[in-house]
Protein backbone atom coordinates (compact mmCIF):
# COMPACT_ATOMS: atom_id res chain seq x y z
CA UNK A 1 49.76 -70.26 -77.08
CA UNK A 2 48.95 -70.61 -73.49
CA UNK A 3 44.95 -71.46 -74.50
CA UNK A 4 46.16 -73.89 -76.95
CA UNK A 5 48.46 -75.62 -74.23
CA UNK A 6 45.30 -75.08 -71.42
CA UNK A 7 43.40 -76.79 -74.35
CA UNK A 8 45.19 -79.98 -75.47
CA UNK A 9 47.65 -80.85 -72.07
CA UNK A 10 45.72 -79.00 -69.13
CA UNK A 11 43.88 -82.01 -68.29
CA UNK A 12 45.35 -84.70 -69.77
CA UNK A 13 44.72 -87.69 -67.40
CA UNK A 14 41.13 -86.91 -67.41
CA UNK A 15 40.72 -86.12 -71.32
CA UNK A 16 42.57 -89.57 -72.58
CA UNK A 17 40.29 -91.64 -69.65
CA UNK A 18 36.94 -90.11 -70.74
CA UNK A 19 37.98 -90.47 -74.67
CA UNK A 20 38.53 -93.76 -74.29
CA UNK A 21 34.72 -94.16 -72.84
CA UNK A 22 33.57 -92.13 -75.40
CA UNK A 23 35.20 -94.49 -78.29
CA UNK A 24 33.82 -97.54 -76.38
CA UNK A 25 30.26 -95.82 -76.47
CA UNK A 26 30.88 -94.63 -80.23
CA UNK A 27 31.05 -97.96 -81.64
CA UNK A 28 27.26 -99.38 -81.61
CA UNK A 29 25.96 -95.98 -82.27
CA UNK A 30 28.31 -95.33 -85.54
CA UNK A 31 26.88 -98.53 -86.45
CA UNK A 32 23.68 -98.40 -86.00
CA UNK A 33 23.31 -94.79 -87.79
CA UNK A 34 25.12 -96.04 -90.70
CA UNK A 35 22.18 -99.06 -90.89
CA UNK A 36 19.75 -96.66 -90.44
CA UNK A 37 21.05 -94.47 -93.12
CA UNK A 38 21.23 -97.66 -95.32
CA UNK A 39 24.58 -97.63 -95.97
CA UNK A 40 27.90 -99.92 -94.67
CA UNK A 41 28.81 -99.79 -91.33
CA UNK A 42 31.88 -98.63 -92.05
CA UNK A 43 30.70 -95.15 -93.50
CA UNK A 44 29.61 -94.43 -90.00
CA UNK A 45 32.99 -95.90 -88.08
CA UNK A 46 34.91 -93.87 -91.10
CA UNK A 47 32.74 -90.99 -90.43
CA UNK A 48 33.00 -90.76 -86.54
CA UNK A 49 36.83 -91.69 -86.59
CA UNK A 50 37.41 -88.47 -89.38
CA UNK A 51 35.31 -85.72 -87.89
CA UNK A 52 36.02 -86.50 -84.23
CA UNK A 53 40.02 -86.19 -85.39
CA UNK A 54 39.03 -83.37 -87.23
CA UNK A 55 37.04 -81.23 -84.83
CA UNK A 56 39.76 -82.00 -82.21
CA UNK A 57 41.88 -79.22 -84.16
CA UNK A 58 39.68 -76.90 -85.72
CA UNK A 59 36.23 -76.77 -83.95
CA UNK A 60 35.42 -74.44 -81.07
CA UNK A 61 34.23 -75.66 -78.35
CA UNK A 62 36.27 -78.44 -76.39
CA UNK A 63 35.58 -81.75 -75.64
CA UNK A 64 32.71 -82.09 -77.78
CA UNK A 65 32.17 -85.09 -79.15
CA UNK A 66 31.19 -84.92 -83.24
CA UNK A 67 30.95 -87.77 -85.19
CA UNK A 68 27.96 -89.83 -87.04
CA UNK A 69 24.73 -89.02 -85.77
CA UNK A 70 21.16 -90.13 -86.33
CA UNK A 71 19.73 -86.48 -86.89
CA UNK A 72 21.92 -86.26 -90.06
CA UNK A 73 21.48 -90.21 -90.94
CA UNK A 74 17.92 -89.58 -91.35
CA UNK A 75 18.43 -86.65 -93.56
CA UNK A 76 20.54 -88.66 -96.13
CA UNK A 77 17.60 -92.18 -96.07
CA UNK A 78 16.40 -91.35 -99.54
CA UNK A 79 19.50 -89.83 -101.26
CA UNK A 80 21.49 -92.89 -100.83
CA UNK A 81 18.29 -95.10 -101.67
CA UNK A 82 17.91 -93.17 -104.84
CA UNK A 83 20.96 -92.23 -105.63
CA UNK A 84 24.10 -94.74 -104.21
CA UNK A 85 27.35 -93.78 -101.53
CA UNK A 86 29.28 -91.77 -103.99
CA UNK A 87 26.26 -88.93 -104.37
CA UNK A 88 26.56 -89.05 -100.39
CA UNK A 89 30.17 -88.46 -100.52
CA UNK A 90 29.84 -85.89 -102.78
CA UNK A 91 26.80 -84.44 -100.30
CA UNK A 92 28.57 -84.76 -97.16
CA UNK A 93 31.46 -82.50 -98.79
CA UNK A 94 29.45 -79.86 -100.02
CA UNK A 95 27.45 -80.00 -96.65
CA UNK A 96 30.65 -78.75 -95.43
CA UNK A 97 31.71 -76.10 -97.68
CA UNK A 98 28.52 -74.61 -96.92
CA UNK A 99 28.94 -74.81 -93.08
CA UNK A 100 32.46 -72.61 -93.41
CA UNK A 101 30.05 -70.96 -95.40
CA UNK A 102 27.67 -70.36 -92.63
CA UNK A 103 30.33 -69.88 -90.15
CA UNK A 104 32.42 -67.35 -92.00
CA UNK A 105 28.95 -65.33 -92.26
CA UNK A 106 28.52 -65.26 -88.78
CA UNK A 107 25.30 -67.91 -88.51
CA UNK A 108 25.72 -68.79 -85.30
CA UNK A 109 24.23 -65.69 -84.20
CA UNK A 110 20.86 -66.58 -85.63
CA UNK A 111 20.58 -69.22 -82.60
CA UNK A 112 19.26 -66.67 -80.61
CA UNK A 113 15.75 -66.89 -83.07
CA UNK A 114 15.53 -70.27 -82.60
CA UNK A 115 13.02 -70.18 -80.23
CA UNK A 116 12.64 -73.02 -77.12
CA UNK A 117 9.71 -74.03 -78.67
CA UNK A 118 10.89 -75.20 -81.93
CA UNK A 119 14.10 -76.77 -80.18
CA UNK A 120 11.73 -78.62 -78.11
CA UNK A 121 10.24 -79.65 -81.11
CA UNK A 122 13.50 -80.85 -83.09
CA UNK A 123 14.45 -82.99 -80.07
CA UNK A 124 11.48 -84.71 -79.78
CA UNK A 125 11.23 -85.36 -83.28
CA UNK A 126 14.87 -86.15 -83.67
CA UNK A 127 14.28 -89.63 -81.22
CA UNK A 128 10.88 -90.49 -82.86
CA UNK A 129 12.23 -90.54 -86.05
CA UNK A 130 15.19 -92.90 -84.83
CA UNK A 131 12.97 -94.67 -82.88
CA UNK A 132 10.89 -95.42 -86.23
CA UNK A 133 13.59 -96.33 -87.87
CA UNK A 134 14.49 -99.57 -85.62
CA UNK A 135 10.93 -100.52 -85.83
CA UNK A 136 11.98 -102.62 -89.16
CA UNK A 137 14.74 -104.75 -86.82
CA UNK A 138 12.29 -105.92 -84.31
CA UNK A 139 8.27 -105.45 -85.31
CA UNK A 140 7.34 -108.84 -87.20
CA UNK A 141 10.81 -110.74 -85.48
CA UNK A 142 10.65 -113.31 -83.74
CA UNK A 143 10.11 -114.31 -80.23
CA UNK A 144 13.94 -114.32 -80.02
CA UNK A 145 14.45 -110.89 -81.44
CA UNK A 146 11.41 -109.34 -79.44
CA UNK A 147 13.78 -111.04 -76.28
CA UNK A 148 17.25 -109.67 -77.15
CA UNK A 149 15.83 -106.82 -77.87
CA UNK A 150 14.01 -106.15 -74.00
CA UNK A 151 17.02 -107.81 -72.44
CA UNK A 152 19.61 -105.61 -74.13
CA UNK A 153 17.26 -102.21 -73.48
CA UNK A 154 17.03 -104.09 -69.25
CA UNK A 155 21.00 -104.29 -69.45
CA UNK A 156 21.67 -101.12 -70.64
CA UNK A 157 18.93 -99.67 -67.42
CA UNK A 158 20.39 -102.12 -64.84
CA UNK A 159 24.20 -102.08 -65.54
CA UNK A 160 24.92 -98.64 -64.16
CA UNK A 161 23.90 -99.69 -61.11
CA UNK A 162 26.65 -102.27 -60.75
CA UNK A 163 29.43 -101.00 -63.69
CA UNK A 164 30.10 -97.23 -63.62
CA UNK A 165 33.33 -96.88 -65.03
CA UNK A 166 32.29 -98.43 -68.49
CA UNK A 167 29.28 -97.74 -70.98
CA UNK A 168 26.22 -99.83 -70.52
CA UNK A 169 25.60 -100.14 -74.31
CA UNK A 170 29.29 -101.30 -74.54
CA UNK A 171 28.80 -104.06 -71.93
CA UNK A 172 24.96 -105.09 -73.38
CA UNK A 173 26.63 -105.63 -76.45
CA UNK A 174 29.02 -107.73 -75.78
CA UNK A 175 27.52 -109.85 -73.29
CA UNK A 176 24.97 -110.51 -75.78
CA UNK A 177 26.27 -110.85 -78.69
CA UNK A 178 28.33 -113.62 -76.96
CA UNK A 179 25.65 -115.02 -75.71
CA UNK A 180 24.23 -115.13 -79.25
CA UNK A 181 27.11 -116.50 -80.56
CA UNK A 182 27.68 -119.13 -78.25
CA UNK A 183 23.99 -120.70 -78.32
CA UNK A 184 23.18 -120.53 -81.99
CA UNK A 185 20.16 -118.40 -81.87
CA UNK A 186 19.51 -117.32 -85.92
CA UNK A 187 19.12 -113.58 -85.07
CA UNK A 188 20.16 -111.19 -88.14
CA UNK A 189 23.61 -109.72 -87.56
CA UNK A 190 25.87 -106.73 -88.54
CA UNK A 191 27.64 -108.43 -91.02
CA UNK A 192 24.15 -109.01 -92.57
CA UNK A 193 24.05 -105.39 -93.48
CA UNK A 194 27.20 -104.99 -94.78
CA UNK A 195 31.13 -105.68 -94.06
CA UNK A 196 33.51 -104.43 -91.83
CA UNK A 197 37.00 -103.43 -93.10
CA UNK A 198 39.97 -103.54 -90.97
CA UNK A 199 41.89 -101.27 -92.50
CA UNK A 200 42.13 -97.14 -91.94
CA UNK A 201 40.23 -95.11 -94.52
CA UNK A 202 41.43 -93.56 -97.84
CA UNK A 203 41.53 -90.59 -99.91
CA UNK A 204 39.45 -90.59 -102.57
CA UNK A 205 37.06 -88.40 -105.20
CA UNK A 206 33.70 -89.11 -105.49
CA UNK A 207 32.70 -91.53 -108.27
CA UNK A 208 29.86 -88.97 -109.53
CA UNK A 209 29.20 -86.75 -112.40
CA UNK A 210 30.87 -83.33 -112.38
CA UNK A 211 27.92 -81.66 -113.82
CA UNK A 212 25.07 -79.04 -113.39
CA UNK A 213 22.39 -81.90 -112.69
CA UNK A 214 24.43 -83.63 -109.88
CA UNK A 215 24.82 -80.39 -108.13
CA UNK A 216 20.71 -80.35 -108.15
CA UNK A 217 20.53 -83.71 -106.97
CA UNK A 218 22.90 -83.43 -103.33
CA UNK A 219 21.81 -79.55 -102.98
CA UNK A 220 18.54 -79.71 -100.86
CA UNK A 221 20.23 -82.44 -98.96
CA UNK A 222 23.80 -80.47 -98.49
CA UNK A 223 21.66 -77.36 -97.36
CA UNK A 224 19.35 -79.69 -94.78
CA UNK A 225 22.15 -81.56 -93.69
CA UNK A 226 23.88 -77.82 -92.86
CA UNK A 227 21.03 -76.33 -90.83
CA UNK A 228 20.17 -79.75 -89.01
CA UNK A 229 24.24 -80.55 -88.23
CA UNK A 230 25.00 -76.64 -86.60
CA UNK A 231 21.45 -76.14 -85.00
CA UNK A 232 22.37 -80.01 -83.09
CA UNK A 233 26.14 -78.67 -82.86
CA UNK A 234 25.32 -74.91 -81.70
CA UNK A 235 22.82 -76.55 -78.98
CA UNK A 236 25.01 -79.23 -77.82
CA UNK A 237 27.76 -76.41 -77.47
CA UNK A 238 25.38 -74.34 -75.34
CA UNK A 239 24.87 -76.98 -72.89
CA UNK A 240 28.34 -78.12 -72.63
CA UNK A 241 28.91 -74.06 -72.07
CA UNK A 242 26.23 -74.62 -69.09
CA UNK A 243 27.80 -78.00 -68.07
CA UNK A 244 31.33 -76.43 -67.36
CA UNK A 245 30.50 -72.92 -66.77
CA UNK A 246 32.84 -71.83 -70.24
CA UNK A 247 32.26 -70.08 -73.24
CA UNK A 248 32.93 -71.55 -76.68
CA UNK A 249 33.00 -70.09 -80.17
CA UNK A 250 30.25 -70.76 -81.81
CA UNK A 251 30.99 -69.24 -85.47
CA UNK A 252 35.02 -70.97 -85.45
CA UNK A 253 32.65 -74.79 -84.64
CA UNK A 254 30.30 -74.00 -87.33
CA UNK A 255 33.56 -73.40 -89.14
CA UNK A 256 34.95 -76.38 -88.16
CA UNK A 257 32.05 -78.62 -88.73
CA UNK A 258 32.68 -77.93 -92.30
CA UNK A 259 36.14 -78.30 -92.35
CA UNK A 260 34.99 -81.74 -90.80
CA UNK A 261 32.45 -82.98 -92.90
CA UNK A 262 34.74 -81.45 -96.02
CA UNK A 263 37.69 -84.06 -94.72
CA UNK A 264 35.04 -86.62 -94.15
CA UNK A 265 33.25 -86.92 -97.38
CA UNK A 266 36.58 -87.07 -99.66
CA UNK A 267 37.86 -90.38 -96.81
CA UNK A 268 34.44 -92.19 -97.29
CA UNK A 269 32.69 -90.95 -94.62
CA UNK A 270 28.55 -89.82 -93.71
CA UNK A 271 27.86 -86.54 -93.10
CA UNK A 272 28.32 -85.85 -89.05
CA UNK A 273 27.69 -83.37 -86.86
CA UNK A 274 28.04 -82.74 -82.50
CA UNK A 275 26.39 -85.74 -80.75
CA UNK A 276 24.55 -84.53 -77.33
CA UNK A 277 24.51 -87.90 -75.33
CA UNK A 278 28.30 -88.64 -76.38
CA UNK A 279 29.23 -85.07 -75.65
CA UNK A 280 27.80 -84.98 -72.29
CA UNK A 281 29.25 -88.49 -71.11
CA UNK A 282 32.71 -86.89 -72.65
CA UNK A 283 32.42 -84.29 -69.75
CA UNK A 284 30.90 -86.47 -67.05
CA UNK A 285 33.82 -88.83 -67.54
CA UNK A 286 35.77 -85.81 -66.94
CA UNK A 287 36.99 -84.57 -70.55
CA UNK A 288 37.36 -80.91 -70.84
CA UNK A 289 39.82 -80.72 -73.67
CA UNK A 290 40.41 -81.38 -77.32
CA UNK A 291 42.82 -84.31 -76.10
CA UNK A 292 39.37 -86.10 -75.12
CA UNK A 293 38.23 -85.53 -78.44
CA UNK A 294 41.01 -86.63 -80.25
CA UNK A 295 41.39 -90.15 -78.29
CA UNK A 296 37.95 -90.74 -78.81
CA UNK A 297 38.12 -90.62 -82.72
CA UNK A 298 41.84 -92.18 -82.73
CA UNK A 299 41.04 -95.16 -80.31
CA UNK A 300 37.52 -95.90 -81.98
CA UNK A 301 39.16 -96.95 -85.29
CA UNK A 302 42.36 -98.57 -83.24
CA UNK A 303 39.17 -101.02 -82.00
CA UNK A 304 37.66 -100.90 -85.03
CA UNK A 305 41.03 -102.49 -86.78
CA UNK A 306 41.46 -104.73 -83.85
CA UNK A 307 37.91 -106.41 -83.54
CA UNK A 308 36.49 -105.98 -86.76
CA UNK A 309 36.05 -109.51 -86.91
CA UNK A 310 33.66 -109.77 -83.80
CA UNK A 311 31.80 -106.23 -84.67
CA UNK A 312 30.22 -108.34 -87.97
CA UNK A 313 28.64 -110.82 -85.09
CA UNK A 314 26.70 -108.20 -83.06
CA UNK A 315 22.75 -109.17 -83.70
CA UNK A 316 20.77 -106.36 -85.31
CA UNK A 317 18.16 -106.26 -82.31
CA UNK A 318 20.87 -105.83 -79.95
CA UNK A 319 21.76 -102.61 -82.01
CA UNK A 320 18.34 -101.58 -82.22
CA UNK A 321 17.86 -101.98 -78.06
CA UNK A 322 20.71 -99.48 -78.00
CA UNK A 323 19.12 -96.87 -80.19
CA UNK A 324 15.49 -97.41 -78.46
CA UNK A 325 17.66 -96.47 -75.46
CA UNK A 326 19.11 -93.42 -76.92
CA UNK A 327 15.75 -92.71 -78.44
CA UNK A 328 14.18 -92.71 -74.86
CA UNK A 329 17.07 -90.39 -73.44
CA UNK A 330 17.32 -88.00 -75.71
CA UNK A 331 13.22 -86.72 -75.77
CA UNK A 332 12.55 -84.51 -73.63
CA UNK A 333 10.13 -85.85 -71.31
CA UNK A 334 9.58 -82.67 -69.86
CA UNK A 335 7.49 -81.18 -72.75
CA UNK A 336 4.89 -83.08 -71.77
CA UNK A 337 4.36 -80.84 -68.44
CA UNK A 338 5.97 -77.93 -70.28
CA UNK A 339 2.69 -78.54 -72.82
CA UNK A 340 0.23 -77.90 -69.79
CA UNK A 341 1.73 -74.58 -68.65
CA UNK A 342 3.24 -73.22 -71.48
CA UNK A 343 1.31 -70.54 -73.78
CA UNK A 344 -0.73 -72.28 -76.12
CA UNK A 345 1.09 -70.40 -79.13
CA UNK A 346 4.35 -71.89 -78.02
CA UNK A 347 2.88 -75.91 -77.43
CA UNK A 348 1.79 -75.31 -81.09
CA UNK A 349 4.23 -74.16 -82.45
CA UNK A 350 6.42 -77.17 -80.94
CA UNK A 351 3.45 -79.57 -81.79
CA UNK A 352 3.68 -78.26 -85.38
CA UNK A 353 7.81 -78.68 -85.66
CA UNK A 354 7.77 -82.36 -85.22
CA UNK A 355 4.34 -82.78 -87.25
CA UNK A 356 6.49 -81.28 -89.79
CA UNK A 357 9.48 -83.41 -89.41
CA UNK A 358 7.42 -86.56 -89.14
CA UNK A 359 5.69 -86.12 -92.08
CA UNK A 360 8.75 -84.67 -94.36
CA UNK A 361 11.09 -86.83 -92.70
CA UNK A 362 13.50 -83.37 -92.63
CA UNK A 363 14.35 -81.65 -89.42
CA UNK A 364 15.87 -78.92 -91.54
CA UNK A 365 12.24 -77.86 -92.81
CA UNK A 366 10.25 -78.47 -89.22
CA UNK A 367 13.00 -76.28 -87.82
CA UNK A 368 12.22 -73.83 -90.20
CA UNK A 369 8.18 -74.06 -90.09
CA UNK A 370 8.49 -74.00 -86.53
CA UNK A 371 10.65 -70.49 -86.59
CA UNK A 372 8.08 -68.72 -89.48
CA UNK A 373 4.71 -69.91 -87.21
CA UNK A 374 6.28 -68.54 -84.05
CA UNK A 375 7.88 -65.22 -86.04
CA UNK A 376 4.03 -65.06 -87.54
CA UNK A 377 2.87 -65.48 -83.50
CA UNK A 378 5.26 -62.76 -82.45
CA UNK A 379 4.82 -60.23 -85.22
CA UNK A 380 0.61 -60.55 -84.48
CA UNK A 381 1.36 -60.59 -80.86
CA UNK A 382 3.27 -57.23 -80.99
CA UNK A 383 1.38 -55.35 -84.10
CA UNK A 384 -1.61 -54.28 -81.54
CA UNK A 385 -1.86 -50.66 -80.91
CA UNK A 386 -3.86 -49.45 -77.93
CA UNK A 387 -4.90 -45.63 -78.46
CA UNK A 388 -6.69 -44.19 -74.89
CA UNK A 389 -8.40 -40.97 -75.15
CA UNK A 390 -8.28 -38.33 -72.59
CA UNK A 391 -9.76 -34.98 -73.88
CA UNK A 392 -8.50 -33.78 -77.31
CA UNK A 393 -4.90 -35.91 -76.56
CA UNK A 394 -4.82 -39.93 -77.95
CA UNK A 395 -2.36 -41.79 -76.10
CA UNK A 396 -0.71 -44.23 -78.52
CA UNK A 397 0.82 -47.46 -76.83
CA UNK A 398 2.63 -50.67 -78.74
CA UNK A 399 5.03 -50.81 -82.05
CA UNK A 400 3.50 -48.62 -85.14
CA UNK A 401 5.26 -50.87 -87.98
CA UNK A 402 3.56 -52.26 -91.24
CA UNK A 403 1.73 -54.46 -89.19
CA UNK A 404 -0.26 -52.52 -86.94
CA UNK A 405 -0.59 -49.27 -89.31
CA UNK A 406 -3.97 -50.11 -90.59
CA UNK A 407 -5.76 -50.71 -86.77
CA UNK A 408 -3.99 -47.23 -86.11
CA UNK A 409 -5.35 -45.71 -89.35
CA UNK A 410 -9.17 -46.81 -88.76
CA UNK A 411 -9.01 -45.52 -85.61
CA UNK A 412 -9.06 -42.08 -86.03
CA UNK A 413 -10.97 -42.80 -89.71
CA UNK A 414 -13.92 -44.00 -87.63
CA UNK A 415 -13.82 -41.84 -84.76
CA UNK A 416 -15.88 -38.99 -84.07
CA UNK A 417 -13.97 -35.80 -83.21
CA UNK A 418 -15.83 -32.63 -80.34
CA UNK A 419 -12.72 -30.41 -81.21
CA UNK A 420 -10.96 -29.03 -84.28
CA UNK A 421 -7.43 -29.62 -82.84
CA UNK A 422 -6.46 -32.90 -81.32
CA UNK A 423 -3.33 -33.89 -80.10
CA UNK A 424 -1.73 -37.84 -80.88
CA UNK A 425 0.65 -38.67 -78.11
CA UNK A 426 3.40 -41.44 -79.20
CA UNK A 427 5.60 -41.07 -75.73
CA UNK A 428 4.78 -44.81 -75.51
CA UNK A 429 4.80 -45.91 -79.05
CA UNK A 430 7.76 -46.46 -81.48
CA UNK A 431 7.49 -45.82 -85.08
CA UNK A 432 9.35 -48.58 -86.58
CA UNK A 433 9.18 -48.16 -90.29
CA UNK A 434 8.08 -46.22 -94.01
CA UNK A 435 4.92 -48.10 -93.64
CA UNK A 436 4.33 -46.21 -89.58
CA UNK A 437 5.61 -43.55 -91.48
CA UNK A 438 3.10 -43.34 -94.07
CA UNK A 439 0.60 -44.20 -91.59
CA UNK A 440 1.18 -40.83 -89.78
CA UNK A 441 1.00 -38.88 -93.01
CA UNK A 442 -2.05 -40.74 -93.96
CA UNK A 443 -3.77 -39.73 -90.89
CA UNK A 444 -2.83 -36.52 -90.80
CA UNK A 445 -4.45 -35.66 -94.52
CA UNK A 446 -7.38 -37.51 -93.86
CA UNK A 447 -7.98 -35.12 -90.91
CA UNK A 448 -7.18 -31.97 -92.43
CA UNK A 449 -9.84 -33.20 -94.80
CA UNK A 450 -12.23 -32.72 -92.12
CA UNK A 451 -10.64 -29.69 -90.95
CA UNK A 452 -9.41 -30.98 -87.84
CA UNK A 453 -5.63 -29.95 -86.88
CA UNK A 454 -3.36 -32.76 -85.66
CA UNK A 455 0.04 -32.50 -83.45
CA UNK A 456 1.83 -35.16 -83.26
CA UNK A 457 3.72 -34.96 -79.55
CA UNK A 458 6.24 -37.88 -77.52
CA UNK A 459 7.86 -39.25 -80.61
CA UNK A 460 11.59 -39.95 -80.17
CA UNK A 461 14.54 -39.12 -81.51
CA UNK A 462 15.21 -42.03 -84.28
CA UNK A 463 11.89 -42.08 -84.96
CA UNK A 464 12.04 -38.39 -85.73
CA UNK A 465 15.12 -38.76 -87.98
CA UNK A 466 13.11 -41.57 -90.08
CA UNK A 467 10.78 -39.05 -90.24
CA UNK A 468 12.97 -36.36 -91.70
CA UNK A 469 14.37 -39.50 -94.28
CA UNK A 470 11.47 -40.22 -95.45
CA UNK A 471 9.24 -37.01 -95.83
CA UNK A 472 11.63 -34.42 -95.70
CA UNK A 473 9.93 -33.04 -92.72
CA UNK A 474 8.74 -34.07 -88.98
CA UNK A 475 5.25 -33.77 -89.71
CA UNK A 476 5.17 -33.17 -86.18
CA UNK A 477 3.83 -29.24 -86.58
């Protein structure tokens, strides 16, 4: 009871000033991500209003911001050009079931395999994607769209040195789409791309067939649109662990980004997941608990129902200088020096995530490619046995598992024996599995064959007890 209190009234001054930033900030983004996911803007406000409400309650780490997001936008581009909003609905929901899926089996502890390289990789890939996708707003425009859109990317650079206390994309925004309005300039707007509705969302079932073939049709994206939302959640929940020196729950927010997106889909709403850049202006403003959370969803759709009218007039390059912006902050610059000193299996295996996501347009499957190529790295990296001799004893060094067993094997098959009794020494060497196993066996006949003795010396306890479980005996004697 006391956590819960700590949680939601410990800070509360702090958590309802730095919500209210965060709902400022949440407004062109929600838009924007619903534009590029070609559907109405207010799929994205609906979205971000419902999870960030949601998550308040029932996710586990606080003051996390969760709401739309481009990462899972650009996952759902061709399901709702093929297929319409209700199949997204219907997506976003099952997306969450199998999230409380995920977090009831304990998924979050797979993090730890993610390697840095491939989460280097999905970052990257994440903001050239986006960035590709506002390409369409502003390559071919105009002189006047080419203008708003540099001016609105200067603003958004230049305002934080004279404006701290309010977002720079808020104040770009308005300042020019005022300055649009006001001078006439024929620059495509939001309400070109679809309405805004003043009014609070509502319960409702998915228009869709109930049928075998629909659940085919929203699967691969349900399952992509997991793995992408918890691997941005999970990693935006480890650095907001960093930021404030706390530990969070990372199963109970996979967990309650289903619960989320569940709520969401069934009130109109895109799939969402955690949003980095909000998150960590959430805690700069000083938000550490749900209460910041909570405000931000609750006061976005209070603006959202009081200036719907004037959100229709914001130009669409205005929108896209916002998400070049966020484009630009969210790669990782970095990788470019980490590429010159890092190990050249890791800058490939990060070069090959986002030449996987580019190409697929699905962060889900560069994730994974980039995981199986650096498990593939690993497994040849650690399946090299080094065997010294010193007299009639063979010192055997590394991991003896089904991937090193044959080097071990055509060792001793090709190597020419002075003595009738050797020893193998495995003091330094762990035999991991049947296949080592097997190995040892193997070796140990095709000696005898040539009448040569072998004692097997230094091997451990467990690996002694596989031993016994496999063969019935140590083969040690």
């Amino acid at each position: 009871m006391g956590s819960i209190r700590e949680q939601w009234f410990g800070n509360i001054r702090a958590d309802v000033l730095a919500g209210l930033v965060v709902a400022l900030a949440l407004i062109p983004e929600a838009i924007a991500f619903s534009i590029l996911a070609g559907v109405d803007p207010m799929v994205g406000l609906y979205a971000s209003f419902v999870i960030a409400v949601t998550i308040s309650f029932v996710g586990g780490r606080p003051a996390m911001i969760s709401a739309a997001t481009g990462a899972m936008a650009l996952v759902i581009v061709s399901l709702v050009k093929d297929h319409g909003l209700h199949y997204l609905l219907a997506a976003t929901i099952l997306t969450g079931f199998i999230q409380i899926a995920f977090g009831l089996l304990k998924i979050a502890k797979l993090m730890k395999f993610i390697p840095n390289a491939v989460m280097i990789g999905f970052v990257n890939s994440l903001a050239i994607l986006v960035f590709l996708a506002q390409t369409p707003h502003f390559i071919g425009g105009d002189f006047m769209t080419w203008l708003f859109l540099l001016v609105t990317i200067a603003l958004i650079y230049a305002i934080p040195y004279i404006i701290k206390g309010i977002p720079a994309p808020l104040i770009a925004v308005v300042i020019l789409s005022i300055v649009a309005v006001y001078s006439g300039v024929n620059l495509k707007t939001v309400g070109d791309m679809g309405s805004i509705s003043q009014s609070l969302p509502s319960f409702f079932i998915p228009d869709i067939p109930f049928n075998w073939e629909t659940f085919m049709i929203i699967l691969p994206y349900s399952l992509a649109l997991a793995v992408v939302g918890l691997v941005e959640s999970l990693l935006t929940a480890s650095i907001l662990d960093d930021m404030t020196s706390t530990e969070s729950d990372k199963n109970k927010e996979a967990r309650g980004q289903g619960i989320a997106n569940v709520i969401n889909g069934f009130f109109g709403g895109m799939a969402g997941c955690a949003m980095i850049g909000q998150s960590v202006i959430n805690v700069k403003s000083g938000g550490r608990g749900r209460l910041s959370t909570f405000v931000a969803g609750s006061f976005l759709m209070f603006l959202i129902l009081v200036l719907g009218d004037y959100v229709v007039q914001i130009p669409m390059p205005v929108l896209a200088g916002v998400m070049v912006v966020v484009c630009i902050t969210q790669f990782d610059w970095h990788s470019f020096k980490y590429a010159m000193i890092a190990p050249k299996k890791d800058v490939f295996v990060m070069l090959l995530t986002i030449a996987v996501v580019l190409y697929t347009h699905n962060l889900a499957i560069g994730v994974v490619a980039g995981i199986i190529v650096s498990a593939l790295f690993f497994v040849n990296e650690i399946s090299r046995v080094k065997i010294t001799q010193q007299g009639t004893t063979y010192a055997v060094s590394g991991q003896l598992f089904f991937a090193s067993t044959e080097s071990f094997v055509e060792y001793f098959k090709t190597q020419a024996f002075s003595s009738n009794s050797i020893i193998i020494d495995f003091t330094n060497c762990k035999v991991w599995d049947d296949s080592a196993v097997g190995s040892l066996v193997k070796v140990k006949d095709l000696l005898k064959a040539k009448n040569i003795t072998v004692a097997y010396t230094g091997i451990d306890e467990a690996s002694k007890q596989l031993l016994v479980k496999l063969t019935g005996h140590t083969i040690i004697d």
